[in-house]
Protein backbone atom coordinates (compact mmCIF):
# COMPACT_ATOMS: atom_id res chain seq x y z
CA UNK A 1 8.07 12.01 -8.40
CA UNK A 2 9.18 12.69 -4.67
CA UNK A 3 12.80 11.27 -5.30
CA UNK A 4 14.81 10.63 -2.09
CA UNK A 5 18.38 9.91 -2.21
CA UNK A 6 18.12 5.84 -3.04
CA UNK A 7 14.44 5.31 -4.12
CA UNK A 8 11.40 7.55 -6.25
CA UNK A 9 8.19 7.52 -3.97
CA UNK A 10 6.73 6.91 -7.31
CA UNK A 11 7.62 6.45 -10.93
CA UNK A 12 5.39 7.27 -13.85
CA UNK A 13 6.29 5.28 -17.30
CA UNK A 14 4.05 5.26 -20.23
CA UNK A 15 0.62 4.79 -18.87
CA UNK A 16 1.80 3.12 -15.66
CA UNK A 17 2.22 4.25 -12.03
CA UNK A 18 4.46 2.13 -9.74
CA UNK A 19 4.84 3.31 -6.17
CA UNK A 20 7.04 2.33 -3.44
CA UNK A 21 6.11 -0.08 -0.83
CA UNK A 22 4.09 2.02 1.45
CA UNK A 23 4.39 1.93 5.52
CA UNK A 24 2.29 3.09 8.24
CA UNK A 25 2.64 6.77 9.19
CA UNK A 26 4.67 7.22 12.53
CA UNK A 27 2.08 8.02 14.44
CA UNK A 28 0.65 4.87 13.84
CA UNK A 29 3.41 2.63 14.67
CA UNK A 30 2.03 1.24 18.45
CA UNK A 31 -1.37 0.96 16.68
CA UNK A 32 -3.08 -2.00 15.27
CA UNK A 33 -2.78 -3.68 11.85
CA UNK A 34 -6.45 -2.13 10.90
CA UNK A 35 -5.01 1.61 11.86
CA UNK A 36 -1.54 1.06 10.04
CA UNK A 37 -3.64 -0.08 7.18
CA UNK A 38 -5.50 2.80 7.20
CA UNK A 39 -2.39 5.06 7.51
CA UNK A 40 -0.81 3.18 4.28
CA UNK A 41 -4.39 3.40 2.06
CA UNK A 42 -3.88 6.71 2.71
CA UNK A 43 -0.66 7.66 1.72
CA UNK A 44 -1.37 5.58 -1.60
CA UNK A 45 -4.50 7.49 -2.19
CA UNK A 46 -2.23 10.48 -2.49
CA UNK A 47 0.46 9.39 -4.50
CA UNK A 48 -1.79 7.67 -6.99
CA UNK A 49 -3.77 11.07 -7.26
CA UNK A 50 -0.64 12.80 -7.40
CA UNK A 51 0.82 10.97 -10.71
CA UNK A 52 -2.83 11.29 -11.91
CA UNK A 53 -4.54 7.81 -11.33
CA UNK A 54 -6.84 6.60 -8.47
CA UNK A 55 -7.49 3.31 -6.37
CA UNK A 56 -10.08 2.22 -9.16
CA UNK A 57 -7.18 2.14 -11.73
CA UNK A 58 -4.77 0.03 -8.99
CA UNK A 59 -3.78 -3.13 -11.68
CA UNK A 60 -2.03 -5.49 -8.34
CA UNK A 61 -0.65 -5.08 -5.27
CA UNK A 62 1.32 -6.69 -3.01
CA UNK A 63 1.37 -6.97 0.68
CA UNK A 64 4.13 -7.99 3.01
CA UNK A 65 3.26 -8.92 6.16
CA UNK A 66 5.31 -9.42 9.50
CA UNK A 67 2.75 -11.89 11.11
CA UNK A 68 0.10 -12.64 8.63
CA UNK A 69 -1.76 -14.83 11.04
CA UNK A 70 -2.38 -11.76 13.61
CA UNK A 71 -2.98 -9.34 10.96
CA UNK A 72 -4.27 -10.73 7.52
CA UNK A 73 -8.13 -10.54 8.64
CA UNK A 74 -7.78 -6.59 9.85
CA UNK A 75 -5.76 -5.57 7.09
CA UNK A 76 -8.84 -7.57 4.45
CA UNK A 77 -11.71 -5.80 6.12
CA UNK A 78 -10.22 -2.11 5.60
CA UNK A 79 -8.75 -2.80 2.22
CA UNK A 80 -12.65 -4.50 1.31
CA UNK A 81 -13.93 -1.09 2.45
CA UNK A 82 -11.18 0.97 0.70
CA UNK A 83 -11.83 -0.09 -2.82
CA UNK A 84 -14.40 0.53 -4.83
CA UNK A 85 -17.08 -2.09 -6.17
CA UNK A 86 -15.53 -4.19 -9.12
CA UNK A 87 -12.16 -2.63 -8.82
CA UNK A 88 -10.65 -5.53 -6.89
CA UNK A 89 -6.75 -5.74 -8.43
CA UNK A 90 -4.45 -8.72 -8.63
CA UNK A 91 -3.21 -9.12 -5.33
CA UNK A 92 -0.28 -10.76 -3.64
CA UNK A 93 0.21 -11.34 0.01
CA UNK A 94 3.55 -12.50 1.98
CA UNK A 95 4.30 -13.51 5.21
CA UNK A 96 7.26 -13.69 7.69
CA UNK A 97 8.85 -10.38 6.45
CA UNK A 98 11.45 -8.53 8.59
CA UNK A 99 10.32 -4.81 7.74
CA UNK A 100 12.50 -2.29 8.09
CA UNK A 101 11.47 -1.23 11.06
CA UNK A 102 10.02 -3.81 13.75
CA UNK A 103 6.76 -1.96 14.46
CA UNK A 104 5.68 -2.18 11.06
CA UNK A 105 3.00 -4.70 10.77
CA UNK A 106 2.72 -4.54 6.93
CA UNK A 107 3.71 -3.00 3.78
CA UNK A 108 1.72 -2.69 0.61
CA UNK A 109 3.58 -1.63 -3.08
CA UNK A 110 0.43 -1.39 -5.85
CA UNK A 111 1.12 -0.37 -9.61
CA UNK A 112 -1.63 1.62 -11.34
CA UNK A 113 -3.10 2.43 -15.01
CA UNK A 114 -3.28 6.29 -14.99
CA UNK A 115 -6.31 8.10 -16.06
């Protein structure tokens, strides 16, 4: 699903979605960590509805962050608000992380049941 030339957005096997790390849309990219986060949710919303599973189904994620300290609390109160009640996944969280590009404040890669 959406293949690029090196990496699948995201790949469907058995009864298991596993996107790509997601990144904060450009026009995001001078914004805060709570907008970026925002941005990212989004584009995983779409991709998990587009292989046919949903943010209740998300099974663990994992967040890379550039500077944790800044950005951890923002990036906790829109994810909190993002998922559902009782859908909490596993979750990892890592700090320190040269991103690909420098005005990324975070990343976020989640694998999902599908429906």
């Amino acid at each position: 699903m959406d293949v690029a030339p090196r990496f699948s957005h995201a790949v469907v096997h058995d009864k298991t979605v596993y996107l790509t790390g997601q990144v904060p849309d450009k026009s995001t990219l001078e914004l805060d960590a709570t907008k970026q986060t925002e941005s990212i949710l989004k584009s995983i919303e779409s991709l998990l509805d587009r292989a046919g599973s949903d943010k209740s189904r998300i099974l663990s994620a994992t967040c890379y962050f550039t500077n944790i300290e800044r950005d951890f609390q923002q990036m906790n109160e829109v994810w909190t608000k993002w998922l559902p009640p009782g859908a909490a996944p596993a979750r990892t969280s890592l700090a320190g992380i040269k991103l690909a590009d420098p005005l990324w404040k975070l990343e976020i890669t989640v694998v999902a049941a599908l429906k």
